[in-house]
PDB file of N, CA and C in Angstrom:
ATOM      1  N   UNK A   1       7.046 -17.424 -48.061  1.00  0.00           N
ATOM      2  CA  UNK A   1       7.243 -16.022 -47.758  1.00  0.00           C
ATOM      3  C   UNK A   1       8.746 -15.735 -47.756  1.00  0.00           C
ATOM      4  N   UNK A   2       8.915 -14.255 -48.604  1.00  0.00           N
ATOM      5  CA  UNK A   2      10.645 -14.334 -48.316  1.00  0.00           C
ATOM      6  C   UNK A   2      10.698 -12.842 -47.576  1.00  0.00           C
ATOM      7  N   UNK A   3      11.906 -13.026 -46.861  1.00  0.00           N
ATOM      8  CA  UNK A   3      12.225 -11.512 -46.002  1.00  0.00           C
ATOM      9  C   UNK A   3      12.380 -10.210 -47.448  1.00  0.00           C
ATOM     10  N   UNK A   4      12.158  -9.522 -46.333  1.00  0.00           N
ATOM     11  CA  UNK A   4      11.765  -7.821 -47.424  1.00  0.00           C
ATOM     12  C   UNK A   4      13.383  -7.364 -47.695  1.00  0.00           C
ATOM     13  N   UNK A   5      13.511  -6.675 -49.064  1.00  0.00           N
ATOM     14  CA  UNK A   5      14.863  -6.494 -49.497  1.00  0.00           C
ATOM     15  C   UNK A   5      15.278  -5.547 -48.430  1.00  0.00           C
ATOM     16  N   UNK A   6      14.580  -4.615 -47.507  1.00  0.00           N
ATOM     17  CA  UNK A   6      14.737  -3.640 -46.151  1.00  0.00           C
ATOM     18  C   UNK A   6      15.504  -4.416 -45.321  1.00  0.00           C
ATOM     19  N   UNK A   7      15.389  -5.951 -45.145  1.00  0.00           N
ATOM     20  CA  UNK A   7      16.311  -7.066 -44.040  1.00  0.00           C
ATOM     21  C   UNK A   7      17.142  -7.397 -44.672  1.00  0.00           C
ATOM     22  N   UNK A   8      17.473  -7.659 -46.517  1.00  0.00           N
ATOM     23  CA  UNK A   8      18.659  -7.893 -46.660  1.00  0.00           C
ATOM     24  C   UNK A   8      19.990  -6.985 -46.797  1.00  0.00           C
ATOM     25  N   UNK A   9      19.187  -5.794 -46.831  1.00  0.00           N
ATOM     26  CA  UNK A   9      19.889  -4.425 -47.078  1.00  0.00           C
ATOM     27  C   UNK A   9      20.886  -4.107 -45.221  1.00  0.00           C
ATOM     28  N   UNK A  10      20.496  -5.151 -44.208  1.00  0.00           N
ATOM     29  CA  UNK A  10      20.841  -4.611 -42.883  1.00  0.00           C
ATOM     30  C   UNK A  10      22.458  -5.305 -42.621  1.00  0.00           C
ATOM     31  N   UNK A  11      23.261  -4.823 -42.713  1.00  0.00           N
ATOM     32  CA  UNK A  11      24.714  -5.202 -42.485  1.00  0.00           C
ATOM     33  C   UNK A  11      24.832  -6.052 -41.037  1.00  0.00           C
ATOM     34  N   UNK A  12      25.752  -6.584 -41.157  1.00  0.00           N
ATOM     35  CA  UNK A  12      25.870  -7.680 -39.902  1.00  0.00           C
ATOM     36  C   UNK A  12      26.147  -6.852 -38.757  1.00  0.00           C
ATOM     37  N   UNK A  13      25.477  -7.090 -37.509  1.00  0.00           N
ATOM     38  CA  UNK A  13      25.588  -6.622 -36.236  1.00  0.00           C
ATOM     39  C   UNK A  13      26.929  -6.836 -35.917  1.00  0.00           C
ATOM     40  N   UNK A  14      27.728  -5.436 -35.399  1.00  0.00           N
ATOM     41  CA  UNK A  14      29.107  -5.526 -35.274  1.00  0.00           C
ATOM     42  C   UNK A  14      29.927  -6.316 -34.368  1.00  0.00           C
ATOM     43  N   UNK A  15      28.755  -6.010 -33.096  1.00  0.00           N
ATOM     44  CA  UNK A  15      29.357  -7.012 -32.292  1.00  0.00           C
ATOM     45  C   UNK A  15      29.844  -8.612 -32.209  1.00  0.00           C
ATOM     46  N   UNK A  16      28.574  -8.855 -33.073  1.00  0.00           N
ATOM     47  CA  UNK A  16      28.864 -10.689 -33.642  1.00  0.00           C
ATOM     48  C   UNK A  16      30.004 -10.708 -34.528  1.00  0.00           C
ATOM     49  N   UNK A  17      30.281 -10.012 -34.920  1.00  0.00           N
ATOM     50  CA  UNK A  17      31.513  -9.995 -36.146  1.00  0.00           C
ATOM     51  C   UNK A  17      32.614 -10.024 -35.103  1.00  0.00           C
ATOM     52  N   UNK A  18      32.262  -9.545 -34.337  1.00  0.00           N
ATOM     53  CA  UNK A  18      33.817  -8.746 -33.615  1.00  0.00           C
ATOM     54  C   UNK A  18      33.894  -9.985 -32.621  1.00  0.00           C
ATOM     55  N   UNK A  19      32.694 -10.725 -32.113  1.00  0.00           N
ATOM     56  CA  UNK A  19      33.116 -12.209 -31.213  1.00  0.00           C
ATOM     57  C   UNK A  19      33.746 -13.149 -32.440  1.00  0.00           C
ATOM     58  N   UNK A  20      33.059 -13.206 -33.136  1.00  0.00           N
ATOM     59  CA  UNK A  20      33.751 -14.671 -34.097  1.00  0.00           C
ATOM     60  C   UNK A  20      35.267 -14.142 -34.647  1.00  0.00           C
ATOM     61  N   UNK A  21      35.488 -12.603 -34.807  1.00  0.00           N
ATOM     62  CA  UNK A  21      36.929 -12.554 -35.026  1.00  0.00           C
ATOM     63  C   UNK A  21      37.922 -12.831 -33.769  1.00  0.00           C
ATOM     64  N   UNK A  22      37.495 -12.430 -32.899  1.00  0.00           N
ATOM     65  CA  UNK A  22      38.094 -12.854 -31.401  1.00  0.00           C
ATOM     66  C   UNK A  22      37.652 -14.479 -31.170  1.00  0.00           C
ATOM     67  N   UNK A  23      37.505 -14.913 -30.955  1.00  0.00           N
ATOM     68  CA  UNK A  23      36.593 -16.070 -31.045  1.00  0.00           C
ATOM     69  C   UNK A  23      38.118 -16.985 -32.110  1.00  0.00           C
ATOM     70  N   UNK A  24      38.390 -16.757 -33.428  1.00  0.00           N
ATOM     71  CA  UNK A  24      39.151 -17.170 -33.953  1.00  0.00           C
ATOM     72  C   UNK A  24      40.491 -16.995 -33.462  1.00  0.00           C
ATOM     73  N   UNK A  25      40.964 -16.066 -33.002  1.00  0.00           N
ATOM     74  CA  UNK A  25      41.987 -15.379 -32.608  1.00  0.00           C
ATOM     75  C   UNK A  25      42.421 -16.321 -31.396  1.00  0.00           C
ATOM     76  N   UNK A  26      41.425 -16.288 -30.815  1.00  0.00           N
ATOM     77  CA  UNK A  26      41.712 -17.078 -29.431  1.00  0.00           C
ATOM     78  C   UNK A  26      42.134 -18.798 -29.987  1.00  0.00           C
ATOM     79  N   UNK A  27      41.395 -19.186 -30.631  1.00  0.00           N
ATOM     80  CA  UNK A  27      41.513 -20.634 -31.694  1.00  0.00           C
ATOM     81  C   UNK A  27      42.704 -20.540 -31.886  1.00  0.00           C
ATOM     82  N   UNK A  28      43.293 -19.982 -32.170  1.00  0.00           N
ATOM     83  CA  UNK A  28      44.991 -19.759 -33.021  1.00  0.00           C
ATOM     84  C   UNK A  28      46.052 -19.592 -31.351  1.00  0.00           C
ATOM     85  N   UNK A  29      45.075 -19.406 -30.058  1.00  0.00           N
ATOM     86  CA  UNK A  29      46.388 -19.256 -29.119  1.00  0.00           C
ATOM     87  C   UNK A  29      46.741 -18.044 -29.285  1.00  0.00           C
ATOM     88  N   UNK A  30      46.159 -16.749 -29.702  1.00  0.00           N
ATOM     89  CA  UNK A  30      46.312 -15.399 -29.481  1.00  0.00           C
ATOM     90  C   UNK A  30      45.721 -14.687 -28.251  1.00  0.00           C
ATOM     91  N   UNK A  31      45.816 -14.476 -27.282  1.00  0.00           N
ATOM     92  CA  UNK A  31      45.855 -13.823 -26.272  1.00  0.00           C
ATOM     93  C   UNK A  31      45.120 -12.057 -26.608  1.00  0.00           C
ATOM     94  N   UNK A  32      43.960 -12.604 -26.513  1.00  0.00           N
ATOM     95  CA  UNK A  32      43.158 -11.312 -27.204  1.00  0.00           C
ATOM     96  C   UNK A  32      42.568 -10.195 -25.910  1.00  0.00           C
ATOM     97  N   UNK A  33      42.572  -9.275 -25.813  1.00  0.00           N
ATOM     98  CA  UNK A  33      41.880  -8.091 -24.667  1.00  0.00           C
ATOM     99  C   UNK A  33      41.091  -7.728 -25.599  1.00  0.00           C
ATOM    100  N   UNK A  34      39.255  -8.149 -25.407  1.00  0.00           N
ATOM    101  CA  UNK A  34      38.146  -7.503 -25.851  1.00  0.00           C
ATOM    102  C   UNK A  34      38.089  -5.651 -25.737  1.00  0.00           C
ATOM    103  N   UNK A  35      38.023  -4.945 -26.367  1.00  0.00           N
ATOM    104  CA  UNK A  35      37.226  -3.996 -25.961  1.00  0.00           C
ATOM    105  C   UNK A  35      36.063  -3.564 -26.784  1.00  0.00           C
ATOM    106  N   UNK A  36      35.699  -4.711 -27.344  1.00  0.00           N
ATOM    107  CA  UNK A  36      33.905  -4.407 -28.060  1.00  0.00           C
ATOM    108  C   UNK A  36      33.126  -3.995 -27.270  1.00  0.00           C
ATOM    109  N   UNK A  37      32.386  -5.370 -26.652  1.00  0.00           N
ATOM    110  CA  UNK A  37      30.882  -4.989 -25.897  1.00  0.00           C
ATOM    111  C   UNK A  37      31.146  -4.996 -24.529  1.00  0.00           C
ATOM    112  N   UNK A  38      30.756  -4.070 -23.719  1.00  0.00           N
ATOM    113  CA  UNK A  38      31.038  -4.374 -22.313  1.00  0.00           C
ATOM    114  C   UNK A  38      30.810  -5.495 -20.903  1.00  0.00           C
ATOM    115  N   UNK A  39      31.340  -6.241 -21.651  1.00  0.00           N
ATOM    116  CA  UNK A  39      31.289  -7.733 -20.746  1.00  0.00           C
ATOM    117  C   UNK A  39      32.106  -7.483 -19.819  1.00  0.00           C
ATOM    118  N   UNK A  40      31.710  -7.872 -18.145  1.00  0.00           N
ATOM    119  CA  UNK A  40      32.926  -7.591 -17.793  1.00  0.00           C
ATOM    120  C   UNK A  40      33.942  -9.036 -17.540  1.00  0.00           C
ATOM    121  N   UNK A  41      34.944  -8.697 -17.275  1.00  0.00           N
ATOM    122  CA  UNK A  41      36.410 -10.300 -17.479  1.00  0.00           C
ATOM    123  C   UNK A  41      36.630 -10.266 -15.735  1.00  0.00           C
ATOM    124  N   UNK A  42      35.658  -9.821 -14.929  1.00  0.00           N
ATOM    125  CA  UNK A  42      36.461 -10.050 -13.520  1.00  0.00           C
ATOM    126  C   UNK A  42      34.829 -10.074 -13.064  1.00  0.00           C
ATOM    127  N   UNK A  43      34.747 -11.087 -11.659  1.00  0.00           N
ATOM    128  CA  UNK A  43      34.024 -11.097 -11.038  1.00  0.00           C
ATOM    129  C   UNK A  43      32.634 -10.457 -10.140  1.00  0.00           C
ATOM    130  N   UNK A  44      32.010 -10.143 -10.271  1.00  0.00           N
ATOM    131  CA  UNK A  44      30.411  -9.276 -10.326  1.00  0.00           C
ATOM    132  C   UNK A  44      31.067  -9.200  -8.363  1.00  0.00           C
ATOM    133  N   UNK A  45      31.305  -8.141  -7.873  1.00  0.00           N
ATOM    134  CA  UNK A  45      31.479  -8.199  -6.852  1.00  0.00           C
ATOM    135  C   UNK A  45      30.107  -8.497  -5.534  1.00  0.00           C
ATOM    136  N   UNK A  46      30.719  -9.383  -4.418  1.00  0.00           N
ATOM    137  CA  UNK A  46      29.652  -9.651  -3.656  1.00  0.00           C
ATOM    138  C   UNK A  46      28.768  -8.955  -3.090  1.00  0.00           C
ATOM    139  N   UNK A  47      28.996  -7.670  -2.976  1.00  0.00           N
ATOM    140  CA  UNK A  47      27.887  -7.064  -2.279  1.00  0.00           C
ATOM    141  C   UNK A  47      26.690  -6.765  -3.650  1.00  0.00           C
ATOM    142  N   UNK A  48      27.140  -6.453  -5.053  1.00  0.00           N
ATOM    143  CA  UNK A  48      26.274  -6.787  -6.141  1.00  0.00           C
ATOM    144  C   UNK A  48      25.350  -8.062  -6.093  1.00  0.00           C
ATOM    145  N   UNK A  49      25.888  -8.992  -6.031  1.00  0.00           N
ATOM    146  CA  UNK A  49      25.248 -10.403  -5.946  1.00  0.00           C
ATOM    147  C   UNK A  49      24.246 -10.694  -5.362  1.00  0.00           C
ATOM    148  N   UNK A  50      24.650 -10.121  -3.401  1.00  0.00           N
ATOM    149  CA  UNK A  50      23.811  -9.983  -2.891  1.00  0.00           C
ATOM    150  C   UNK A  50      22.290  -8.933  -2.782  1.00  0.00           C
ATOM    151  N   UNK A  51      22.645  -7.890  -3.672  1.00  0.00           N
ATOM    152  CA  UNK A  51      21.841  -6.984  -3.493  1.00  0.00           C
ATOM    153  C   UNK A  51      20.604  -7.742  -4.597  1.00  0.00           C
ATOM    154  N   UNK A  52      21.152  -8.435  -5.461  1.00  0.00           N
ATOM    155  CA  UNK A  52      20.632  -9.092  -6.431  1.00  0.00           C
ATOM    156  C   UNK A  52      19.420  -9.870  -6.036  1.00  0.00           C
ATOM    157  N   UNK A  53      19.929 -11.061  -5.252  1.00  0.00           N
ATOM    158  CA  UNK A  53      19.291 -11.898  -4.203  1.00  0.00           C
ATOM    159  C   UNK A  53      18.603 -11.083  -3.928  1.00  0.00           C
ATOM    160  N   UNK A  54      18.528 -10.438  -2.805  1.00  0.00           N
ATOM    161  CA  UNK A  54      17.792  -9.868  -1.801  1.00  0.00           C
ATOM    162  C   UNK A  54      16.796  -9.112  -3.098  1.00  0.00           C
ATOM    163  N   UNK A  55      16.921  -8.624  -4.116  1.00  0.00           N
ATOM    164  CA  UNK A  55      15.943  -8.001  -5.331  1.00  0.00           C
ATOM    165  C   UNK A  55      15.085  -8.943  -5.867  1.00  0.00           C
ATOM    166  N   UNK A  56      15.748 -10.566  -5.927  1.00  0.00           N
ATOM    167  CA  UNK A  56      15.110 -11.464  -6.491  1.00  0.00           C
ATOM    168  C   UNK A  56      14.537 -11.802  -5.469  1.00  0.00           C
ATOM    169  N   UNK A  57      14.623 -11.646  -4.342  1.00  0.00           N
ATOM    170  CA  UNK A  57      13.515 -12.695  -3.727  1.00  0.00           C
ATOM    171  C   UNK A  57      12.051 -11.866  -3.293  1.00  0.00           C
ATOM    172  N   UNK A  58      12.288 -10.478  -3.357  1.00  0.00           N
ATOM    173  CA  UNK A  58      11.348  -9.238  -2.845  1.00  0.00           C
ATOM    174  C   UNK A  58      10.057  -9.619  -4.038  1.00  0.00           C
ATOM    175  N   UNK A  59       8.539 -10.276  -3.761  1.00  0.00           N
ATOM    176  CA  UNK A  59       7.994 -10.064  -4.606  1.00  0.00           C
ATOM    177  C   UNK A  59       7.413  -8.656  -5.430  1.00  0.00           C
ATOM    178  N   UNK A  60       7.497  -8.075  -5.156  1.00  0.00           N
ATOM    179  CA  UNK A  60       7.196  -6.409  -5.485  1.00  0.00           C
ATOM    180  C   UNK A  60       8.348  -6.393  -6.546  1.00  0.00           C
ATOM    181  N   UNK A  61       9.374  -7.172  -7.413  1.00  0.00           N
ATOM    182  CA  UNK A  61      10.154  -7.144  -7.928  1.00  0.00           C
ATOM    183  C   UNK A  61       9.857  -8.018  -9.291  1.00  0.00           C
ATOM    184  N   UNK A  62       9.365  -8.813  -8.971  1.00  0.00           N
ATOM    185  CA  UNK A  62       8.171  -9.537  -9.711  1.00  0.00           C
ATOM    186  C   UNK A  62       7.548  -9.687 -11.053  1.00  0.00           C
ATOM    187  N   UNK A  63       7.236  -8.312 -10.725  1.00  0.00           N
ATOM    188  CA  UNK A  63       6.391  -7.561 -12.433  1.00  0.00           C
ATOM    189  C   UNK A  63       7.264  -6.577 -13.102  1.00  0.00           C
ATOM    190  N   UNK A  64       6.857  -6.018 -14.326  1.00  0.00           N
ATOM    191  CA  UNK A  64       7.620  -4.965 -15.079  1.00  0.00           C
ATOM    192  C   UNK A  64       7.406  -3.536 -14.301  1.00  0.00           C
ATOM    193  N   UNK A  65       8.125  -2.829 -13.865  1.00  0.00           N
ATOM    194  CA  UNK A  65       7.895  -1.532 -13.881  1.00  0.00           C
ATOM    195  C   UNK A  65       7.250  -0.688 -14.594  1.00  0.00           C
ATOM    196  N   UNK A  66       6.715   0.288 -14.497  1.00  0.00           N
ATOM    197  CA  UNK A  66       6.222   1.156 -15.473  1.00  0.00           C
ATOM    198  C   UNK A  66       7.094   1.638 -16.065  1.00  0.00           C
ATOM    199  N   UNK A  67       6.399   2.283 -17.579  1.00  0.00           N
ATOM    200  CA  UNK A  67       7.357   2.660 -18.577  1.00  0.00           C
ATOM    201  C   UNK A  67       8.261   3.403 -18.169  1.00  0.00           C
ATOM    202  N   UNK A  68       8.125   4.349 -17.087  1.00  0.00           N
ATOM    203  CA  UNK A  68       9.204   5.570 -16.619  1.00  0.00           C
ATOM    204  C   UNK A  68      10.024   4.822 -15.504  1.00  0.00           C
ATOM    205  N   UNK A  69      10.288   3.354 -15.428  1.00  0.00           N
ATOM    206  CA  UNK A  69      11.289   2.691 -14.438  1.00  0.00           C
ATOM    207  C   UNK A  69      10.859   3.119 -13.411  1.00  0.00           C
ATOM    208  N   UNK A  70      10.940   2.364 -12.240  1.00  0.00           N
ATOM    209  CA  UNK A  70      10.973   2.539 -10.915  1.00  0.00           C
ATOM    210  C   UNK A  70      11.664   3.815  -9.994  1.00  0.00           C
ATOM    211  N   UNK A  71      10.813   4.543  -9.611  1.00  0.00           N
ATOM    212  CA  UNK A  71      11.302   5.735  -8.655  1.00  0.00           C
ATOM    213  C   UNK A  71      12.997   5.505  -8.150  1.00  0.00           C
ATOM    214  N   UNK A  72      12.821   4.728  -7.535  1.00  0.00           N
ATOM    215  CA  UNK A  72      14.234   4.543  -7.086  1.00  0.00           C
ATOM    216  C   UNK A  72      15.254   4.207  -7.678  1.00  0.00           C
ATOM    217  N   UNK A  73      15.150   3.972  -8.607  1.00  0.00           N
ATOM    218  CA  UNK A  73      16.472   3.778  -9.729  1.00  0.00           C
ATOM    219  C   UNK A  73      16.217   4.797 -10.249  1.00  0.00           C
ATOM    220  N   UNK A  74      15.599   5.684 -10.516  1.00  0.00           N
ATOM    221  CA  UNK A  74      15.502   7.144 -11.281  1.00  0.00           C
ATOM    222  C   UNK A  74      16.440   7.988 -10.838  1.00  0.00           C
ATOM    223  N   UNK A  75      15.993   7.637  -8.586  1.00  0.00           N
ATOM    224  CA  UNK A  75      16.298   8.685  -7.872  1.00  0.00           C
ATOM    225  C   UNK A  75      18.315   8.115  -7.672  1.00  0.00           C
ATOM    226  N   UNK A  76      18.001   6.905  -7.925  1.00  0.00           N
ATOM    227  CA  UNK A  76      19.952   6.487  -8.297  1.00  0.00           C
ATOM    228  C   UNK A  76      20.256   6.792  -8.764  1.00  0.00           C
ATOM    229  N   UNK A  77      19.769   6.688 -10.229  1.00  0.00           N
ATOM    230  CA  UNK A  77      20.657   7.919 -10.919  1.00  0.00           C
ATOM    231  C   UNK A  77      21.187   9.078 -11.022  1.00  0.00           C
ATOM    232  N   UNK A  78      19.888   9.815 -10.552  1.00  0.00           N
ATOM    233  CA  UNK A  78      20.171  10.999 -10.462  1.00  0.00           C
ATOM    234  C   UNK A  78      21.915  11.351  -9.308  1.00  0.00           C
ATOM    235  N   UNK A  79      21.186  10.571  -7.991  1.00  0.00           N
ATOM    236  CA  UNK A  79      22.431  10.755  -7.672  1.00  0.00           C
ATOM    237  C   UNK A  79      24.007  10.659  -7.721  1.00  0.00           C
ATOM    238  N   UNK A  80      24.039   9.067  -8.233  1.00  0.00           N
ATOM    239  CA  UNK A  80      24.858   8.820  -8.986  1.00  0.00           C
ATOM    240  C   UNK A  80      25.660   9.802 -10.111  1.00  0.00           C
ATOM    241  N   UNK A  81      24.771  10.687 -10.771  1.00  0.00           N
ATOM    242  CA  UNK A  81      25.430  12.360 -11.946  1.00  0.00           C
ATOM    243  C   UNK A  81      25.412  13.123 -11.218  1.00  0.00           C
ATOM    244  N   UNK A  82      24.850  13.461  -9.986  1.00  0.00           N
ATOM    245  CA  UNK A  82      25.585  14.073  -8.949  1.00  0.00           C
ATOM    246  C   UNK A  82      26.637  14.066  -8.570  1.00  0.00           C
ATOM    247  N   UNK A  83      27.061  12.823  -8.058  1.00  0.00           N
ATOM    248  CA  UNK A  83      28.540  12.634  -7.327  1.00  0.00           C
ATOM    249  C   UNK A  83      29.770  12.699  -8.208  1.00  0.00           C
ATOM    250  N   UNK A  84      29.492  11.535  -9.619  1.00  0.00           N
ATOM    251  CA  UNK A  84      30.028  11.868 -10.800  1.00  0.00           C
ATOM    252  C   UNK A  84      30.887  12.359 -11.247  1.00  0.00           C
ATOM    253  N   UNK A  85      29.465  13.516 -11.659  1.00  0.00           N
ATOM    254  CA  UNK A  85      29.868  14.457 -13.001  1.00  0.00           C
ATOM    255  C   UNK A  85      29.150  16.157 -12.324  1.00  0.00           C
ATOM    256  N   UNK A  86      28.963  15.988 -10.605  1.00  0.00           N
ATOM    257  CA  UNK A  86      28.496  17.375 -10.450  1.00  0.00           C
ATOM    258  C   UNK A  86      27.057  17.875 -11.618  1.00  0.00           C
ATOM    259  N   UNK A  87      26.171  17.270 -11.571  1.00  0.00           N
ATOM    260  CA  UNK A  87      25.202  17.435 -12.677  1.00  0.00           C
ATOM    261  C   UNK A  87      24.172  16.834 -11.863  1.00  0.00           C
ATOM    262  N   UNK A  88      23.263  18.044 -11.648  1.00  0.00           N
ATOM    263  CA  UNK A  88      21.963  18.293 -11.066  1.00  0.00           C
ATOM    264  C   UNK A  88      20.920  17.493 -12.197  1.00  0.00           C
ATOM    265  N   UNK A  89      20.262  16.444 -11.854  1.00  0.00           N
ATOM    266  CA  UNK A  89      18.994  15.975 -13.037  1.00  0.00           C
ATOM    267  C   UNK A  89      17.888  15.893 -11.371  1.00  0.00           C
ATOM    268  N   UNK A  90      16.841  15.572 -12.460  1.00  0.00           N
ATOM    269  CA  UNK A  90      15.382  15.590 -11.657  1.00  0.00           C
ATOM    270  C   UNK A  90      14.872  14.374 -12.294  1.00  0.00           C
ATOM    271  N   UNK A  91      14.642  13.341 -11.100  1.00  0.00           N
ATOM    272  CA  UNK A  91      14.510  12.132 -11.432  1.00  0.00           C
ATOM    273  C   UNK A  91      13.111  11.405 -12.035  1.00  0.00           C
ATOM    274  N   UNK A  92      12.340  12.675 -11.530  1.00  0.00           N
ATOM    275  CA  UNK A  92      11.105  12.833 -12.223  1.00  0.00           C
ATOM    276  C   UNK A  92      10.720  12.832 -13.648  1.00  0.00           C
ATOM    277  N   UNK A  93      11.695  14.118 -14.192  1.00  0.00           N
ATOM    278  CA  UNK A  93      11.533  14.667 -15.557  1.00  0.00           C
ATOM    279  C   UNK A  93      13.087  14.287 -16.171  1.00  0.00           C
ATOM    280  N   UNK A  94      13.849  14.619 -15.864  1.00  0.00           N
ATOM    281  CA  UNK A  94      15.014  13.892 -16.671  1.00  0.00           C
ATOM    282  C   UNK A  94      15.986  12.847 -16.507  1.00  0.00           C
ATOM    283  N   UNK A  95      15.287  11.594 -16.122  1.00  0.00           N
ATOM    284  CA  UNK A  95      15.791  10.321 -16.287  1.00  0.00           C
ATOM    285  C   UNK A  95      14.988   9.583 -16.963  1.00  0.00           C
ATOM    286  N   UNK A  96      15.392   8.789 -18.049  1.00  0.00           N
ATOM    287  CA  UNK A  96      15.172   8.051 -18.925  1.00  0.00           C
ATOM    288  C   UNK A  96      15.468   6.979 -19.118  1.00  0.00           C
ATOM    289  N   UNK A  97      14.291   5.740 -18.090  1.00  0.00           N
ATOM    290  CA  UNK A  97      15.735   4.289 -18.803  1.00  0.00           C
ATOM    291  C   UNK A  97      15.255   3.657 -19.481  1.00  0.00           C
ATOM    292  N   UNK A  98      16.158   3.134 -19.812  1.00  0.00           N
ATOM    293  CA  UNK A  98      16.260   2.293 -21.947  1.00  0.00           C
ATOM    294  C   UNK A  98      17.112   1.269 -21.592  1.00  0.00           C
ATOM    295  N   UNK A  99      16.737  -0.001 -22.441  1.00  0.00           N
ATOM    296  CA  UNK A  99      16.898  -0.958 -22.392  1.00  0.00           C
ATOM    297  C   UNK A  99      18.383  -1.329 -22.868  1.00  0.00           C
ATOM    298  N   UNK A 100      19.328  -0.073 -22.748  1.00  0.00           N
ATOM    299  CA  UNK A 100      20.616  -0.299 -23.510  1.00  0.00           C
ATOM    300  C   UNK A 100      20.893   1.038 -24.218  1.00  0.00           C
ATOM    301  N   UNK A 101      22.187   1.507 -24.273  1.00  0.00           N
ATOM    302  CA  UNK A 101      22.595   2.804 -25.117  1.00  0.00           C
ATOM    303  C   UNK A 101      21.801   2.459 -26.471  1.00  0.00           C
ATOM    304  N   UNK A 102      21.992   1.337 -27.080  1.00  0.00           N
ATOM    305  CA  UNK A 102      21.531   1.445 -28.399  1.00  0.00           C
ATOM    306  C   UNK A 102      20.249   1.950 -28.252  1.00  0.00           C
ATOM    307  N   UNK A 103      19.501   1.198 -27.924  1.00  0.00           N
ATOM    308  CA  UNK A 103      17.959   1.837 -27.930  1.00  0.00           C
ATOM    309  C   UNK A 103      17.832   3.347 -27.592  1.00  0.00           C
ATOM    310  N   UNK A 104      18.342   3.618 -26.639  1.00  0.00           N
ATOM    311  CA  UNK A 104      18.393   5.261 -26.373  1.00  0.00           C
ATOM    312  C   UNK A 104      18.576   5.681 -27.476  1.00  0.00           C
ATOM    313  N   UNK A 105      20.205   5.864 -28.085  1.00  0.00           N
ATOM    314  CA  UNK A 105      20.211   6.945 -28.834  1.00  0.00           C
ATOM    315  C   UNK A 105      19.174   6.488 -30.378  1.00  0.00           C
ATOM    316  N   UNK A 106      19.096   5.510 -30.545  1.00  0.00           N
ATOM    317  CA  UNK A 106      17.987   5.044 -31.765  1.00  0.00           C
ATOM    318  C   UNK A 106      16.800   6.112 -31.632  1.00  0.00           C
ATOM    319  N   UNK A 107      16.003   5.967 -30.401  1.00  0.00           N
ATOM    320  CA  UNK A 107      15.033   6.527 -29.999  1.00  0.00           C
ATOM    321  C   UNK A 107      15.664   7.968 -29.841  1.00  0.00           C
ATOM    322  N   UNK A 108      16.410   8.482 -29.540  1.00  0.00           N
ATOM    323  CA  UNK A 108      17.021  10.012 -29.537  1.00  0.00           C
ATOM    324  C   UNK A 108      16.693  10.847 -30.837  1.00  0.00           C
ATOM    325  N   UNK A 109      17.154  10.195 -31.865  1.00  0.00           N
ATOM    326  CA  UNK A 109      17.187  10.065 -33.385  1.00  0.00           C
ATOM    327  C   UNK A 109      15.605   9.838 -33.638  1.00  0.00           C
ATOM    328  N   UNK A 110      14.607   9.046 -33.318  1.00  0.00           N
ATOM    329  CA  UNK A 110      13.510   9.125 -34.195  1.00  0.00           C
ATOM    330  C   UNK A 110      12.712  10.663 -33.167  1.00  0.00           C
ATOM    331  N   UNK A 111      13.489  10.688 -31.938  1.00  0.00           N
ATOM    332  CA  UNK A 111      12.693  11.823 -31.447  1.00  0.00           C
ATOM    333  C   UNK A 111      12.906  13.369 -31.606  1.00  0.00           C
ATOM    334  N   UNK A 112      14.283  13.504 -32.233  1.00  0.00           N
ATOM    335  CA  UNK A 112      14.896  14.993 -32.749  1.00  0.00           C
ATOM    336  C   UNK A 112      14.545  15.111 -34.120  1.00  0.00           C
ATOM    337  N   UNK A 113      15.073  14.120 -34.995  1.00  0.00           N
ATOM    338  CA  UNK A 113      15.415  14.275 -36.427  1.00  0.00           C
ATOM    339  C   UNK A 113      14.376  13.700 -37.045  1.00  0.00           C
ATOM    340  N   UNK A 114      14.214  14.712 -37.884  1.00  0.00           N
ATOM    341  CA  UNK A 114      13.192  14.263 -39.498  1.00  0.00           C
ATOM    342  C   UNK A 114      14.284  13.545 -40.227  1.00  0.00           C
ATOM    343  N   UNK A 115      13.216  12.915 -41.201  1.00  0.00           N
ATOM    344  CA  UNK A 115      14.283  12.108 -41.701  1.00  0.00           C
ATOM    345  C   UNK A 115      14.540  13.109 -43.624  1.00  0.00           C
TER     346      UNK A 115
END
């Protein structure tokens, strides 16, 4: 079986390009500041960590959420574009979580635009 000319037609994912050029850079003793993918270069602060823990050990944490994410991260958000950006959402009807910007706006695009 060979892949469909649709997979050879797909250009290299930018981000991998952009580690192995950094990636080299660093090889050579160049002193590189990423700003590709948002990794962060400093320490996940402790009260994160812990909130983590305390998430991992809660079995009710367990399983997948339903497709519309968990109430309470909805209702975080929302507040969170409150404090923000002053921007009223309803955590009900307009929060949306996605597995990553990419997927969002991908899915944005098959949900506005004809092709």
């Amino acid at each position: 079986m060979r892949p469909s000319q649709r997979l050879s037609r797909i250009p290299p994912y930018l981000f991998a390009e952009l580690e192995h050029k950094i990636a080299d850079r660093r090889a050579q003793g160049i002193d590189v500041i990423s700003l590709g993918i948002g990794d962060p270069d400093t320490p996940t602060p402790s009260v994160v960590v812990d909130a983590l823990a305390r998430a991992g050990a809660d079995p009710g944490t367990h399983q997948y959420p339903s497709n519309r994410g968990r109430a309470e991260f909805r209702e975080g958000v929302s507040a969170f574009y409150e404090r923000r950006f002053g921007v009223t959402l309803d955590p009900a009807t307009e929060v949306v979580p996605a597995l990553g910007a990419k997927e969002c706006i991908f899915n944005l695009n098959l949900a506005f635009l004809d092709p």
